[in-house]
N, C-alpha and C. Protein backbone atom coordinates (compact mmCIF):
# COMPACT_ATOMS: atom_id res chain seq x y z
N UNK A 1 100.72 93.26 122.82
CA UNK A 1 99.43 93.15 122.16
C UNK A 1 99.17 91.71 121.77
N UNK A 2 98.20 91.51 121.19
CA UNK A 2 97.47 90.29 120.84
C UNK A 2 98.35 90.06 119.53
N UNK A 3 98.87 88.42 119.09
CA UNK A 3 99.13 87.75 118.08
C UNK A 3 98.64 86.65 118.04
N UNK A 4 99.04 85.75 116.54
CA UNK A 4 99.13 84.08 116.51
C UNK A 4 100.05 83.39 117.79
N UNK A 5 99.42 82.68 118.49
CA UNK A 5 100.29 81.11 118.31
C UNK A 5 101.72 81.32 117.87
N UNK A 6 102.89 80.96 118.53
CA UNK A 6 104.13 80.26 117.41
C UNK A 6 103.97 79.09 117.36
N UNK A 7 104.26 78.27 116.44
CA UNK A 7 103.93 76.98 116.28
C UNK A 7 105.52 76.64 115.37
N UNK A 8 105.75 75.19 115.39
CA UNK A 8 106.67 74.61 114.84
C UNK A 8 106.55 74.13 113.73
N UNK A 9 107.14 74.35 112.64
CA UNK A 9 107.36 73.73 111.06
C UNK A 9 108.30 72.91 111.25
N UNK A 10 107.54 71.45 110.50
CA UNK A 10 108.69 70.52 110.63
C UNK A 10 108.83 69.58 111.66
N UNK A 11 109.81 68.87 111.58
CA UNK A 11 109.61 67.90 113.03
C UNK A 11 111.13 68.03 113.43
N UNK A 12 111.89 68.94 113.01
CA UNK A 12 113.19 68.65 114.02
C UNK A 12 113.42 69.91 114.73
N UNK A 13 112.34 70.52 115.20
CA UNK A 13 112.40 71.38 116.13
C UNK A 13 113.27 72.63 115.68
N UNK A 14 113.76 73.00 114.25
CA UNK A 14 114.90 73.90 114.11
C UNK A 14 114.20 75.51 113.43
N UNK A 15 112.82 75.39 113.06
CA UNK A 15 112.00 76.16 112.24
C UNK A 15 110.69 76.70 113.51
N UNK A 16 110.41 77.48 113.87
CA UNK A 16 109.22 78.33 114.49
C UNK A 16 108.71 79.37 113.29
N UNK A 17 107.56 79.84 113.26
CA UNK A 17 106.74 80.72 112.88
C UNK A 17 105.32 81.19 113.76
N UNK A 18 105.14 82.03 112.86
CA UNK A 18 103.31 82.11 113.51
C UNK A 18 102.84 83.30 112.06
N UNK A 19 101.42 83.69 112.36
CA UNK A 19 100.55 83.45 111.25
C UNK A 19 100.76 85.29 111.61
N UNK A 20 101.34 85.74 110.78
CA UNK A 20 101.57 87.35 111.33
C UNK A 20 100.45 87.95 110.23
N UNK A 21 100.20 87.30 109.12
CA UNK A 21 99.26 88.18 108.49
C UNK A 21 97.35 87.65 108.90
N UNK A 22 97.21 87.29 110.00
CA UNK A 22 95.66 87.10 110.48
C UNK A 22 95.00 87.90 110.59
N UNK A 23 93.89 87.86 110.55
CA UNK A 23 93.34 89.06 110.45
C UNK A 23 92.54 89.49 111.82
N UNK A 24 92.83 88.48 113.00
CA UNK A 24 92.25 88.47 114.07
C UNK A 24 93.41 89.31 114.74
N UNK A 25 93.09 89.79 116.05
CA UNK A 25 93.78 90.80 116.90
C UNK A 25 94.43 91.82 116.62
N UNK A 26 94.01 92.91 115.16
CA UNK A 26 93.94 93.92 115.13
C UNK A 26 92.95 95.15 115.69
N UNK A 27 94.12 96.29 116.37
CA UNK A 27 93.47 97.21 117.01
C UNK A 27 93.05 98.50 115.85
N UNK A 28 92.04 99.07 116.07
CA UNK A 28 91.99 100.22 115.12
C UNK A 28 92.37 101.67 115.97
N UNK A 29 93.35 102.16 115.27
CA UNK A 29 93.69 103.58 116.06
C UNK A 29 92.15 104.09 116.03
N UNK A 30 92.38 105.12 116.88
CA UNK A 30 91.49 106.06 117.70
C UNK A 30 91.23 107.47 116.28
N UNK A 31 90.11 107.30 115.69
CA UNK A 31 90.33 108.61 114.85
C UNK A 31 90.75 108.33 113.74
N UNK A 32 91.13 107.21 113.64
CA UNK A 32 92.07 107.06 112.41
C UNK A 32 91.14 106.65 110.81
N UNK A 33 90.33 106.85 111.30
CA UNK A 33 88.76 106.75 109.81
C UNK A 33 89.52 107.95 108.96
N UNK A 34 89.97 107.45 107.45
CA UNK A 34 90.52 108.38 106.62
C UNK A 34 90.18 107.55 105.66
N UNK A 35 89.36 108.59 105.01
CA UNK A 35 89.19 108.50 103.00
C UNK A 35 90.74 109.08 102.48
N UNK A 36 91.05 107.65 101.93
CA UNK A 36 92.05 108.07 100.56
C UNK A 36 91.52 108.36 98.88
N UNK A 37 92.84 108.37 98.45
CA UNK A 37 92.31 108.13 97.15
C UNK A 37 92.32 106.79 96.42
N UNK A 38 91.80 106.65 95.25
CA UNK A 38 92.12 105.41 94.99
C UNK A 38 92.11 105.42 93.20
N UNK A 39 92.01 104.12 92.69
CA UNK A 39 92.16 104.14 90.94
C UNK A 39 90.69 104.15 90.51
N UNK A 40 90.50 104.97 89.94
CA UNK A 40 88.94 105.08 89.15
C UNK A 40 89.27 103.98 87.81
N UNK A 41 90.24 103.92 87.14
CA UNK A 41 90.61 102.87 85.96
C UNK A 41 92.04 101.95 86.58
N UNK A 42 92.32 101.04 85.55
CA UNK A 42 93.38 100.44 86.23
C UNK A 42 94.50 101.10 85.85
N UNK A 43 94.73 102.40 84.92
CA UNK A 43 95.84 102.70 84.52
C UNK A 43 96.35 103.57 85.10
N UNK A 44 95.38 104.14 86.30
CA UNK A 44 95.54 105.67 86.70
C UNK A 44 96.29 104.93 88.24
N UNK A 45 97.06 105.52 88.68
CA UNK A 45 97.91 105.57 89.40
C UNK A 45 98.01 106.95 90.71
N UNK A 46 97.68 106.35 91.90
CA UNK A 46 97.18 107.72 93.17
C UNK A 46 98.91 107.35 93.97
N UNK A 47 99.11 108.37 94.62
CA UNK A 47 100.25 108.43 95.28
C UNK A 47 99.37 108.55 96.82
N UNK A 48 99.85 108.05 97.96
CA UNK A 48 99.58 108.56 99.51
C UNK A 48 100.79 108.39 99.60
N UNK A 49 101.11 109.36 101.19
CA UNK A 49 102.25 109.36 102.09
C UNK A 49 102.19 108.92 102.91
N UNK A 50 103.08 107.96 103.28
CA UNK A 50 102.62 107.60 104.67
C UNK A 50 103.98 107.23 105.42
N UNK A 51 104.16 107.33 106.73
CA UNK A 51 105.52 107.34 107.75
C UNK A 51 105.09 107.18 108.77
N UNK A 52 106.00 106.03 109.19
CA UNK A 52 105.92 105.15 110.44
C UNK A 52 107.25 105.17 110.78
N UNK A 53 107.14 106.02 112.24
CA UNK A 53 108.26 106.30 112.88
C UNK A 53 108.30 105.25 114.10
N UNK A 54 109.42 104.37 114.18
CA UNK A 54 109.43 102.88 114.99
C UNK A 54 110.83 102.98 115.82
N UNK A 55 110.94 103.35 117.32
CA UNK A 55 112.32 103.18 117.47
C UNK A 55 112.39 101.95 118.46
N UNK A 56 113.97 101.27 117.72
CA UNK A 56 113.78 99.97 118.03
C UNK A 56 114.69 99.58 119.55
N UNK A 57 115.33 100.90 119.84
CA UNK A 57 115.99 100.11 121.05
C UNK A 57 114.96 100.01 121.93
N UNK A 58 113.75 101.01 122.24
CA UNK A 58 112.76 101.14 122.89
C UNK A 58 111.48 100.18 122.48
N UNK A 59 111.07 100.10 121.36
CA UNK A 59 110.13 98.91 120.83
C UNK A 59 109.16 99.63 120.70
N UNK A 60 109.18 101.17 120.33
CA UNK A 60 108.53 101.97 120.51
C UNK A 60 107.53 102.59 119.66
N UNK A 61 106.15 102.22 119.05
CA UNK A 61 106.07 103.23 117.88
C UNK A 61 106.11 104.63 117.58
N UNK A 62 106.63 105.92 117.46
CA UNK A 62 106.92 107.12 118.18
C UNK A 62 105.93 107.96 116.95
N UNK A 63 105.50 107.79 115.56
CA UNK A 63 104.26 108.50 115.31
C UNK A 63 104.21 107.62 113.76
N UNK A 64 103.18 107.86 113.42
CA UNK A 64 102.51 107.54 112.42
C UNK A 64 101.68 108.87 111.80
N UNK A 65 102.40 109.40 110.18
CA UNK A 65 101.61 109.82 109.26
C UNK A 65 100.97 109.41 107.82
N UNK A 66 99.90 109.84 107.30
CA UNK A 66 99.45 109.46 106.41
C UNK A 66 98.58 110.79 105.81
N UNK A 67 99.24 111.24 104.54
CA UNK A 67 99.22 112.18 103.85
C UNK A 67 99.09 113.51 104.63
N UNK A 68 98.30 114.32 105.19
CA UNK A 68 98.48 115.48 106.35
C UNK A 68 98.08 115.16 107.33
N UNK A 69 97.85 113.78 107.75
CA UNK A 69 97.47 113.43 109.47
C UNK A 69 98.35 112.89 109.68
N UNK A 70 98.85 113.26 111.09
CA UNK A 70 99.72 112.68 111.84
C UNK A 70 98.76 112.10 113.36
N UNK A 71 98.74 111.00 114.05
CA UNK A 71 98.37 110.28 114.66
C UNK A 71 98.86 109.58 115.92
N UNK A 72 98.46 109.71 117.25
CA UNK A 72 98.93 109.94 118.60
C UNK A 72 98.89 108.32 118.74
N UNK A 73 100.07 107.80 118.43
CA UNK A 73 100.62 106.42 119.14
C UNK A 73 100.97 106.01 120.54
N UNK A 74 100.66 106.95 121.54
CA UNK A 74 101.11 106.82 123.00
C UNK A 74 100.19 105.73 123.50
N UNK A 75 99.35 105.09 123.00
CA UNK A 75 98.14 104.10 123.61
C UNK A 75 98.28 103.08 123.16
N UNK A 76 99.42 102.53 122.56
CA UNK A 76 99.85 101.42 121.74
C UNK A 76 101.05 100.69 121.71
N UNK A 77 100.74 99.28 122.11
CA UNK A 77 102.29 98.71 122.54
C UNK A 77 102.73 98.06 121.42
N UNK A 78 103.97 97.75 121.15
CA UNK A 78 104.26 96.27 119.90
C UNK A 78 104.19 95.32 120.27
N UNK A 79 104.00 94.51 119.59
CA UNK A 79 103.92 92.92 119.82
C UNK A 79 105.24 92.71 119.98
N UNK A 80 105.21 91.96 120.91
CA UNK A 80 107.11 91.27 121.32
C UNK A 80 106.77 90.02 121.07
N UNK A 81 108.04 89.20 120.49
CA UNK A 81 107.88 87.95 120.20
C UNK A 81 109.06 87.46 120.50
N UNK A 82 109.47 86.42 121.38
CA UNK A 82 110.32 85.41 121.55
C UNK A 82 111.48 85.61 120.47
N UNK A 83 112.89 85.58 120.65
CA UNK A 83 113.74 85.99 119.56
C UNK A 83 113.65 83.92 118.69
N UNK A 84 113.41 83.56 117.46
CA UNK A 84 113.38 82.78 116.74
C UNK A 84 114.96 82.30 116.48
N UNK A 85 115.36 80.73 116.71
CA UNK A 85 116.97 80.72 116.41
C UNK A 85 116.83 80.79 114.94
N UNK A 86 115.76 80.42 113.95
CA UNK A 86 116.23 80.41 112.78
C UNK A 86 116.04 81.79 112.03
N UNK A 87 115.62 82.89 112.90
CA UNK A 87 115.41 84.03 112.08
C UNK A 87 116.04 84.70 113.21
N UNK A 88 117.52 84.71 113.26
CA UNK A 88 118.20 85.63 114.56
C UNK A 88 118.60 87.15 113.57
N UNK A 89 118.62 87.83 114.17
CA UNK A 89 118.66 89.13 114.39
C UNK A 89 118.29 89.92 112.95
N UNK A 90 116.79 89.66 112.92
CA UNK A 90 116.43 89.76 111.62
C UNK A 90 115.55 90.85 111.82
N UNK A 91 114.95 91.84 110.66
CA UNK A 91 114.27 92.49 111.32
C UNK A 91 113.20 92.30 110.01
N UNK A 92 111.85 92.38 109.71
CA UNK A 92 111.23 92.60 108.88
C UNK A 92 110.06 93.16 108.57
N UNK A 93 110.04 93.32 107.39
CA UNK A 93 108.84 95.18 107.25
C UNK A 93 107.67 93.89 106.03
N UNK A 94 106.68 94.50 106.78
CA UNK A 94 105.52 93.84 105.56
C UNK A 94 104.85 94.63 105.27
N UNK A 95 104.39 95.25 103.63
CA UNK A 95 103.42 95.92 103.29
C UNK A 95 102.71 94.94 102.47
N UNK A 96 101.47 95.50 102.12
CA UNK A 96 100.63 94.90 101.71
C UNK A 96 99.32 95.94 101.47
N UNK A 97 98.24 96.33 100.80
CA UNK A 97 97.21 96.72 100.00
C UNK A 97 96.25 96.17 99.57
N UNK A 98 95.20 96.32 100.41
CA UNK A 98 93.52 95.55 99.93
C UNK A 98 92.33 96.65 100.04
N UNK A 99 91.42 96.32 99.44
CA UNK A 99 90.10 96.93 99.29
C UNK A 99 88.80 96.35 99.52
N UNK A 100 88.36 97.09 99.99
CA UNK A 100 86.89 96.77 100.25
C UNK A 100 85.74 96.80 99.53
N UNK A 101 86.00 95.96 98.20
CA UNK A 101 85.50 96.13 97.03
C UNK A 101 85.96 95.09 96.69
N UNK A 102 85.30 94.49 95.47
CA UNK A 102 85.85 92.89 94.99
C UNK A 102 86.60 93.56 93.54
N UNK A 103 87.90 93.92 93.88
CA UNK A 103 88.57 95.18 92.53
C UNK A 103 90.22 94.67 93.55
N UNK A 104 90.81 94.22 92.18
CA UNK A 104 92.42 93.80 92.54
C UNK A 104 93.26 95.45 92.93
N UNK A 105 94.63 95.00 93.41
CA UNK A 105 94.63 96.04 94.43
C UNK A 105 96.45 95.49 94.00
N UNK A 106 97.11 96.77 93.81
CA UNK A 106 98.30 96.28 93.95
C UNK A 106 99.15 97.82 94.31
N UNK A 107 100.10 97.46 94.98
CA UNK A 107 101.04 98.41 95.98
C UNK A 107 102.44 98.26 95.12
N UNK A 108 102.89 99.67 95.04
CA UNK A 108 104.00 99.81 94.50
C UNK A 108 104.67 101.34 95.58
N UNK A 109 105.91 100.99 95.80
CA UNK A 109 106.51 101.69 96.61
C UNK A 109 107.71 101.99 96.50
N UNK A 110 107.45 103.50 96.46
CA UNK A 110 108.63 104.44 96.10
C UNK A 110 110.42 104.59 96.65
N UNK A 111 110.01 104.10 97.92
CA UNK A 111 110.84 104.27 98.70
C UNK A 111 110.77 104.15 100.24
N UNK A 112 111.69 102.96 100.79
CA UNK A 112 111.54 103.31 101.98
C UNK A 112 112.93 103.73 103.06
N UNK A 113 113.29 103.95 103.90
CA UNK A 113 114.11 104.77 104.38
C UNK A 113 114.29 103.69 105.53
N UNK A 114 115.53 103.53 106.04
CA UNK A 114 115.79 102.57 107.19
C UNK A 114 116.90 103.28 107.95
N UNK A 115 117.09 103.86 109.29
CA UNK A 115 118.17 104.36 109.66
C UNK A 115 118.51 104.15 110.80
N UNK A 116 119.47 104.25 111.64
CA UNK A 116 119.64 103.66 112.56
C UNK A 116 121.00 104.41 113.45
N UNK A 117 121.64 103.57 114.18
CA UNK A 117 122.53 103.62 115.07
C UNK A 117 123.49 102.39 115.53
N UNK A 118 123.78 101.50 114.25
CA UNK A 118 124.22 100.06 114.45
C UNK A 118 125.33 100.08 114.84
């Protein structure tokens, strides 16, 4: 799929990155228009579920749920990226929470689950 650029930090060639949180070359699943809930005050506190099933020997996303929808990932590749020498065999998860409303927004998370076959 579509990403940033890697580009080099620095001048001794030992640092690569790229701009993973852009907001350009996101795809929108198919169907995937869902009203959540959200905070009517700032004290009140909403729970969603949500599970992202990712298998990595394959690079595969294998399903995605969010509270009682579950959602057909077969039309969707991952982004592959060049393995980085300064971030070798790293793996990393980004969440993050915004609104479409000018109203601060903050993510707190219960738990996440990592399992494998190492």
């Amino acid at each position: 799929r579509e990403t940033e650029r890697i580009t080099p930090i620095g001048t001794d060639n030992k640092t690569i990155s790229h701009y993973h949180l852009s907001p350009e070359g996101w795809v929108d699943l198919p169907g995937g228009s869902q009203r959540l809930c959200y905070n009517e005050i700032p004290t009140k506190v909403n729970w969603t579920y949500l599970c992202f099933d990712f298998d990595l020997a394959t690079m595969t996303a294998l399903g995605l749920r969010c509270n009682d929808r579950s959602f057909d990932l077969s039309g969707f590749d991952s982004i592959r990226l060049p393995a980085m020498k300064n971030l070798w065999c790293m793996l990393n998860f980004g969440l993050f929470a915004e609104t479409d409303v000018a109203k601060r927004a903050f993510l707190y998370v219960d738990s996440i689950c990592i399992s494998g076959d190492f």
